[in-house]
Protein backbone atom coordinates (compact mmCIF):
# COMPACT_ATOMS: atom_id res chain seq x y z
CA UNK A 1 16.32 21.81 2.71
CA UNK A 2 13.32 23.73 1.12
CA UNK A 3 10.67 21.50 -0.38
CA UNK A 4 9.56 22.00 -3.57
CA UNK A 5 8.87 19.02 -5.35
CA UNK A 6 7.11 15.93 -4.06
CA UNK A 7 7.20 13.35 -6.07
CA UNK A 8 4.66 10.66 -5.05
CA UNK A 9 5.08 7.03 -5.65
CA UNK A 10 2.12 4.44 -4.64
CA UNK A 11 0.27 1.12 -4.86
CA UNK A 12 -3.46 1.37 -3.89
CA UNK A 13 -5.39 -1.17 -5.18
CA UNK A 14 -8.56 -0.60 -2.62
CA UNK A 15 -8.00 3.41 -2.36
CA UNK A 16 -6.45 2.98 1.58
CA UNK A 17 -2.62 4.10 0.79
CA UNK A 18 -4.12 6.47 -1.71
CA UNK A 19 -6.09 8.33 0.78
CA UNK A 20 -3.17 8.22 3.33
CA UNK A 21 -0.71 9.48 1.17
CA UNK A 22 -3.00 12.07 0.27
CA UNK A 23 -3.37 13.59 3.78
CA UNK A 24 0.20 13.72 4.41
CA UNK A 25 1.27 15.25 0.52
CA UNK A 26 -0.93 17.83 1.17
CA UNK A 27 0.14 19.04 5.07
CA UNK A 28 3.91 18.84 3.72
CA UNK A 29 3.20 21.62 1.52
CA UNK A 30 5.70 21.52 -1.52
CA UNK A 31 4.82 23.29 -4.22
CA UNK A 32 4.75 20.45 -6.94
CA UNK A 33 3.12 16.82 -6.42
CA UNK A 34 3.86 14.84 -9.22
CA UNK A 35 2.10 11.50 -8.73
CA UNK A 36 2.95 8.23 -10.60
CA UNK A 37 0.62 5.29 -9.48
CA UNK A 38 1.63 2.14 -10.25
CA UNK A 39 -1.64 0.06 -8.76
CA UNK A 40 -1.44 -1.29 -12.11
CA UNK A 41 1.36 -3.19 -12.68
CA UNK A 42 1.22 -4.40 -16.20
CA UNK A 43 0.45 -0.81 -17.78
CA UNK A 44 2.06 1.76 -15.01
CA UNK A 45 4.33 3.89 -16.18
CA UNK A 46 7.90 4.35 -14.86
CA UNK A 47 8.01 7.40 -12.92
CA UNK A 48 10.04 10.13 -13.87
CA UNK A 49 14.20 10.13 -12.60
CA UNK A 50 14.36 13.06 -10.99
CA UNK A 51 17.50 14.96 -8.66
CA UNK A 52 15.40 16.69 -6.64
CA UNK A 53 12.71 16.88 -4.13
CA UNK A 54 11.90 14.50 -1.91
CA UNK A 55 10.13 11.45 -2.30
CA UNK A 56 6.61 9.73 -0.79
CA UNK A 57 6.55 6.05 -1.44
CA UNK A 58 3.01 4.27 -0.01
CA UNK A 59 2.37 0.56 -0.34
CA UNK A 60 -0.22 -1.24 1.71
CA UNK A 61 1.03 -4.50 4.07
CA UNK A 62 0.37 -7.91 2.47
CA UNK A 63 0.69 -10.72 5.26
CA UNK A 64 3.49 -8.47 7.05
CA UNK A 65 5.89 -7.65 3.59
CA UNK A 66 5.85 -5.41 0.69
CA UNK A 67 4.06 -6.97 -1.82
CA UNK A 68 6.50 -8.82 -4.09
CA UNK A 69 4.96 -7.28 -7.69
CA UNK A 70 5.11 -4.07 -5.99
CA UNK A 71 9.42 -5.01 -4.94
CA UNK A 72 9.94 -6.28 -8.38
CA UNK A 73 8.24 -2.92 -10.42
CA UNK A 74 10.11 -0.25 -8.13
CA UNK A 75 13.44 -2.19 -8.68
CA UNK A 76 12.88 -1.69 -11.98
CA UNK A 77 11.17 1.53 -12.14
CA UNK A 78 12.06 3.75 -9.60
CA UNK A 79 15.65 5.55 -9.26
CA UNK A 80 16.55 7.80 -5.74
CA UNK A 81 19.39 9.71 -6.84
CA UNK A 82 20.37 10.33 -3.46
CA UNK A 83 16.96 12.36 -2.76
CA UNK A 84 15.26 12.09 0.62
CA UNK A 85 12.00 9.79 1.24
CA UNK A 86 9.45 8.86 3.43
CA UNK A 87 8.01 5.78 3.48
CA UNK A 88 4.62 5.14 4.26
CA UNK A 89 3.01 1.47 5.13
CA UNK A 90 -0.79 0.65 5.37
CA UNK A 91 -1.62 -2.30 7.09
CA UNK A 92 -5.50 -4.10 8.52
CA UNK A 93 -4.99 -3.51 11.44
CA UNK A 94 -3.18 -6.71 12.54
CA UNK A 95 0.48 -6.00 12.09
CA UNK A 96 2.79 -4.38 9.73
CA UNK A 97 5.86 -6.72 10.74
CA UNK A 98 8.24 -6.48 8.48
CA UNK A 99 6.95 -4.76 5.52
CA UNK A 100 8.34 -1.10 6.28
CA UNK A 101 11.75 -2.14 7.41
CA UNK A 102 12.20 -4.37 4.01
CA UNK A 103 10.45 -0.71 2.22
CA UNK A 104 13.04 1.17 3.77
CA UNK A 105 15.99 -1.43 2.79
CA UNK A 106 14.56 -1.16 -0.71
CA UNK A 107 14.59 2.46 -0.55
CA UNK A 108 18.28 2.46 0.18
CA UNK A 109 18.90 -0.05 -2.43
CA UNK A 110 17.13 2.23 -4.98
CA UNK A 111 19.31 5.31 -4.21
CA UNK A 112 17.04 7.22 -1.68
CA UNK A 113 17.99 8.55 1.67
CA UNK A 114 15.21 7.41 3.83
CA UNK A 115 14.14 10.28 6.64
CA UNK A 116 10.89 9.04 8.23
CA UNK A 117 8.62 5.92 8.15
CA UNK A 118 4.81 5.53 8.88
CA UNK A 119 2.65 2.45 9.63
CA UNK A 120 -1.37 3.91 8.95
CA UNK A 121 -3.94 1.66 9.28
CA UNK A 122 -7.02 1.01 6.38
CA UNK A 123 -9.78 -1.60 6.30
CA UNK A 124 -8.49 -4.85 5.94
CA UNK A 125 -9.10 -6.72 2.46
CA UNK A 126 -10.61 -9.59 4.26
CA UNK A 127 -13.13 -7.45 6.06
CA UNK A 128 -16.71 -7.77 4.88
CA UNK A 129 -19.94 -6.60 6.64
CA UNK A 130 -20.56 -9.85 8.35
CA UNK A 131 -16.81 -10.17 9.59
CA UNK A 132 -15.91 -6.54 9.71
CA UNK A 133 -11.56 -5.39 10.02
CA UNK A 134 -10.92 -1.57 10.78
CA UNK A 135 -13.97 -0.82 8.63
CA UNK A 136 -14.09 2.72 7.06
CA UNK A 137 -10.20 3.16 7.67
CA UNK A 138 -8.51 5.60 6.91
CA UNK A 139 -11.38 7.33 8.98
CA UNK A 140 -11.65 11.03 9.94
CA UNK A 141 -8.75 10.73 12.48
CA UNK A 142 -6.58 9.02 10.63
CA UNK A 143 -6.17 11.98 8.14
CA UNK A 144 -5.72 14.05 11.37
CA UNK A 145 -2.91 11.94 12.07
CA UNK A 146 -1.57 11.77 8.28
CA UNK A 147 -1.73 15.33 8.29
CA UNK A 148 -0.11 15.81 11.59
CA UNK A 149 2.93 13.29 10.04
CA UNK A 150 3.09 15.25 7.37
CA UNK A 151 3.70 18.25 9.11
CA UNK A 152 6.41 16.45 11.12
CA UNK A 153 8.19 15.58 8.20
CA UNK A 154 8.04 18.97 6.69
CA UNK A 155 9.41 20.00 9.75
CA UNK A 156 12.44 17.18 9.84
CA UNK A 157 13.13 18.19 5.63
CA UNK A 158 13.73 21.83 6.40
CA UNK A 159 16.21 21.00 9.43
CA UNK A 160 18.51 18.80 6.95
CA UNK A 161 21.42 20.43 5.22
CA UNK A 162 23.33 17.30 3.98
CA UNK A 163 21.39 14.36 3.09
CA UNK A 164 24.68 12.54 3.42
CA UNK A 165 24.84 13.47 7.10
CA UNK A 166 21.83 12.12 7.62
CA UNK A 167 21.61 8.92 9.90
CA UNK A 168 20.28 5.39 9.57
CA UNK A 169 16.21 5.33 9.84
CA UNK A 170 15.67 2.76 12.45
CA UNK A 171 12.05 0.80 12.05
CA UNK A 172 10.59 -2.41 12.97
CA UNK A 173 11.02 -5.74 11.41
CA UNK A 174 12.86 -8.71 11.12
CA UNK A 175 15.54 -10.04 8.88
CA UNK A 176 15.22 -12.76 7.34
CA UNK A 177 11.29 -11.57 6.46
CA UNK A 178 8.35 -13.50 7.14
CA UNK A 179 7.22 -15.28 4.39
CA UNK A 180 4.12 -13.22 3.06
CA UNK A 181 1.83 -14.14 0.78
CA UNK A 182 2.62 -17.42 -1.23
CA UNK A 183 1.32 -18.00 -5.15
CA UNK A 184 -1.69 -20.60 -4.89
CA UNK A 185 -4.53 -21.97 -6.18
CA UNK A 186 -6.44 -19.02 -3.31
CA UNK A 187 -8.58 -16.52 -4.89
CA UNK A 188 -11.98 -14.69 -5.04
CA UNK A 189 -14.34 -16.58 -7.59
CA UNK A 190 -17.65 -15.49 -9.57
CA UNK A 191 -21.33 -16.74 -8.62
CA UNK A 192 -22.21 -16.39 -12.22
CA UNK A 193 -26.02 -16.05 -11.61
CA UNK A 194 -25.29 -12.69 -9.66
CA UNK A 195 -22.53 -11.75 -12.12
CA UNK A 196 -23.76 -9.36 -15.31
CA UNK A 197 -20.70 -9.42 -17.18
CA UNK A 198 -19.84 -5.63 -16.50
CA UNK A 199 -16.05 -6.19 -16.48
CA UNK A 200 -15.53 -4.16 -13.56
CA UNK A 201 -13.50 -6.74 -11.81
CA UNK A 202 -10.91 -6.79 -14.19
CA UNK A 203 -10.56 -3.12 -14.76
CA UNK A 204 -9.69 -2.87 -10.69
CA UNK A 205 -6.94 -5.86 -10.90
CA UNK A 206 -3.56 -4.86 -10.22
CA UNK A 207 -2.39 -8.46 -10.71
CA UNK A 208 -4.45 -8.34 -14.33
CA UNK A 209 -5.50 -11.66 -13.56
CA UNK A 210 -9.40 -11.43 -14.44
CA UNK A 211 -10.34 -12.14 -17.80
CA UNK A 212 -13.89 -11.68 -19.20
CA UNK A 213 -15.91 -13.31 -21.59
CA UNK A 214 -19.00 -15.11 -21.52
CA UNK A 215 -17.67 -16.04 -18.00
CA UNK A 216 -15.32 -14.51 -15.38
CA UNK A 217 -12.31 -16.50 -15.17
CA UNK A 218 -9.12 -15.77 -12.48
CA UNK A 219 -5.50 -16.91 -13.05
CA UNK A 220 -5.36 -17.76 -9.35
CA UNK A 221 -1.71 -18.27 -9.25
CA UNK A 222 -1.49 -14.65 -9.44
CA UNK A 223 -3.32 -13.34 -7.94
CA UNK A 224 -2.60 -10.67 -5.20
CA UNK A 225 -5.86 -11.21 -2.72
CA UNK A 226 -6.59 -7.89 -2.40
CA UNK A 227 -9.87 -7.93 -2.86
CA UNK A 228 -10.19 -4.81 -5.10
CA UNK A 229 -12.59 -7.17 -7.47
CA UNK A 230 -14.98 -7.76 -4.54
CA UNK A 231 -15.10 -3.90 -3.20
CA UNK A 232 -15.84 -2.96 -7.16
CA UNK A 233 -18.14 -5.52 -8.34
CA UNK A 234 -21.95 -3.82 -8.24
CA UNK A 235 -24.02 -6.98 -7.67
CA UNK A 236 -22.04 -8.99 -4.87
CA UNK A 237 -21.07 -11.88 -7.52
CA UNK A 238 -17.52 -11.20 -6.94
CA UNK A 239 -16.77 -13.33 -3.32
CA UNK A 240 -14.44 -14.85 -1.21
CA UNK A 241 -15.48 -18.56 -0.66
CA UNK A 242 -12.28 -20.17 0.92
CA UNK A 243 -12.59 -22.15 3.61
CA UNK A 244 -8.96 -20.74 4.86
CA UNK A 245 -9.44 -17.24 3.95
CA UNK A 246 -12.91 -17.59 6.47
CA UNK A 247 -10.70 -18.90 9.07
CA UNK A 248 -8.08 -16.04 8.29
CA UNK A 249 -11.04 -13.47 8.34
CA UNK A 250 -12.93 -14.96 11.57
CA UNK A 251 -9.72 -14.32 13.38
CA UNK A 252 -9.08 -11.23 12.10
CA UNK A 253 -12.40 -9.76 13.24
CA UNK A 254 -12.01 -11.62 16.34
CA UNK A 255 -9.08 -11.19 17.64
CA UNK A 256 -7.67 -7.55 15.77
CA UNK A 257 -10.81 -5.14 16.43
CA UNK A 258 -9.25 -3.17 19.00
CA UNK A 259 -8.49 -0.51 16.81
CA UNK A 260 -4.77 0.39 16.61
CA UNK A 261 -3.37 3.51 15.76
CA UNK A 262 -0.74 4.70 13.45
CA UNK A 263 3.28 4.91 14.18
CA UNK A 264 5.84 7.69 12.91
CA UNK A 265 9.35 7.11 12.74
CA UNK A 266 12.35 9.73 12.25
């Protein structure tokens, strides 16, 4: 098939899957990249239905699964009308488990035809200077590597005639999934004598759980423990101070620093 429209489809809430996707859009080379971004869950816009093209759907890996906000919105979003997609997983470095098979499941729910799957790797959420997870990743050669991918699925798109003839994509995972991350009382909290009420923490929620006032206040519950609040806020008031989450992030640093490297699959 020639490729001519890309139509992009992403969560990003740190920038990791943003700047993956981005190497491999631009190495397929269509002509037209139409990006919807729906980071923000409450206020992002349903992408556009289209027949043609093929589509790049990114999500970053949330305790081994798709986030479930991110399932729920592109079930009720996002249509494939039998067009081709890739599928495109970021994880910390740990594991990806069973996020890209249940991506690629959901992909075939929606309508698309999947034809090649990625795992890329991007600085964990729980990394911090002190306790530091694939820091600075996607680095320099992980574009290399997006950009060889994309290249490898141009290459696969312009071989296919018939997406209908087109076989099962076979990735990694489990069914039933693991369980992912579970609503709770677990979130990042304000030291209010550091915080200077810029409101920057609440702009970068996805979850829009942050509300502002004379204090910072978090719907824990929901909240998504990505840690886009702590990466944005300029004066370090925006932390992590969870017993569990330390023990999470100790072992993380500990025991996942070897750095791993990404995975294509066709």
């Amino acid at each position: 098939m020639i490729l001519e429209t890309i139509q992009v489809v992403q969560f990003s809430p740190t920038g990791t899957t943003r700047a993956t996707l981005e190497g491999i859009v631009q190495a397929m080379g269509g002509s037209e990249v139409v990006v919807s971004d729906m980071t923000f869950l409450q206020s992002a816009s349903a992408p556009e239905s289209l027949d043609h093209g093929v589509a790049v759907i990114g999500v970053p890996v949330y305790a081994g699964r798709v986030p479930a906000p991110v399932v729920d919105w592109l079930r009720a979003n996002v249509t494939g009308n039998g067009r081709p997609a890739v599928l495109v997983t970021v994880y910390g470095n740990r594991a990806f488990e069973d996020a890209l098979l249940e991506l690629r499941n959901l992909a075939v729910e929606l309508g698309f035809r999947p034809v090649a799957g990625a795992a890329f790797i991007g600085e964990h959420s729980f990394s911090s200077a002190e306790l530091p997870v694939a820091p600075g990743r996607p680095d320099d050669q992980d574009l290399i590597k997006a950009g060889e991918f994309g290249r490898l699925v141009r290459e696969k798109l312009a071989a296919i005639k018939d997406t209908d003839d087109l076989p099962e994509l076979q990735v990694p995972g489990n069914i039933p999934h693991r369980k992912g991350v579970q609503p709770g009382p677990v979130a990042p909290q304000t030291e209010q004598d550091l915080c200077i009420l810029c409101g920057l923490c609440a702009e970068v929620c996805p979850a829009g759980v942050i509300t502002v006032g004379e204090t910072v206040t978090t719907d824990k519950p929901g909240c998504l423990r990505c840690c886009a609040c702590i990466r944005a806020c300029p004066t370090g008031a925006r932390v992590f101070d969870n017993p569990a989450i330390r023990k999470v992030a100790e072992m993380l640093h500990t025991e996942h620093g070897a750095r791993k490297e990404p995975e294509y699959f066709f």
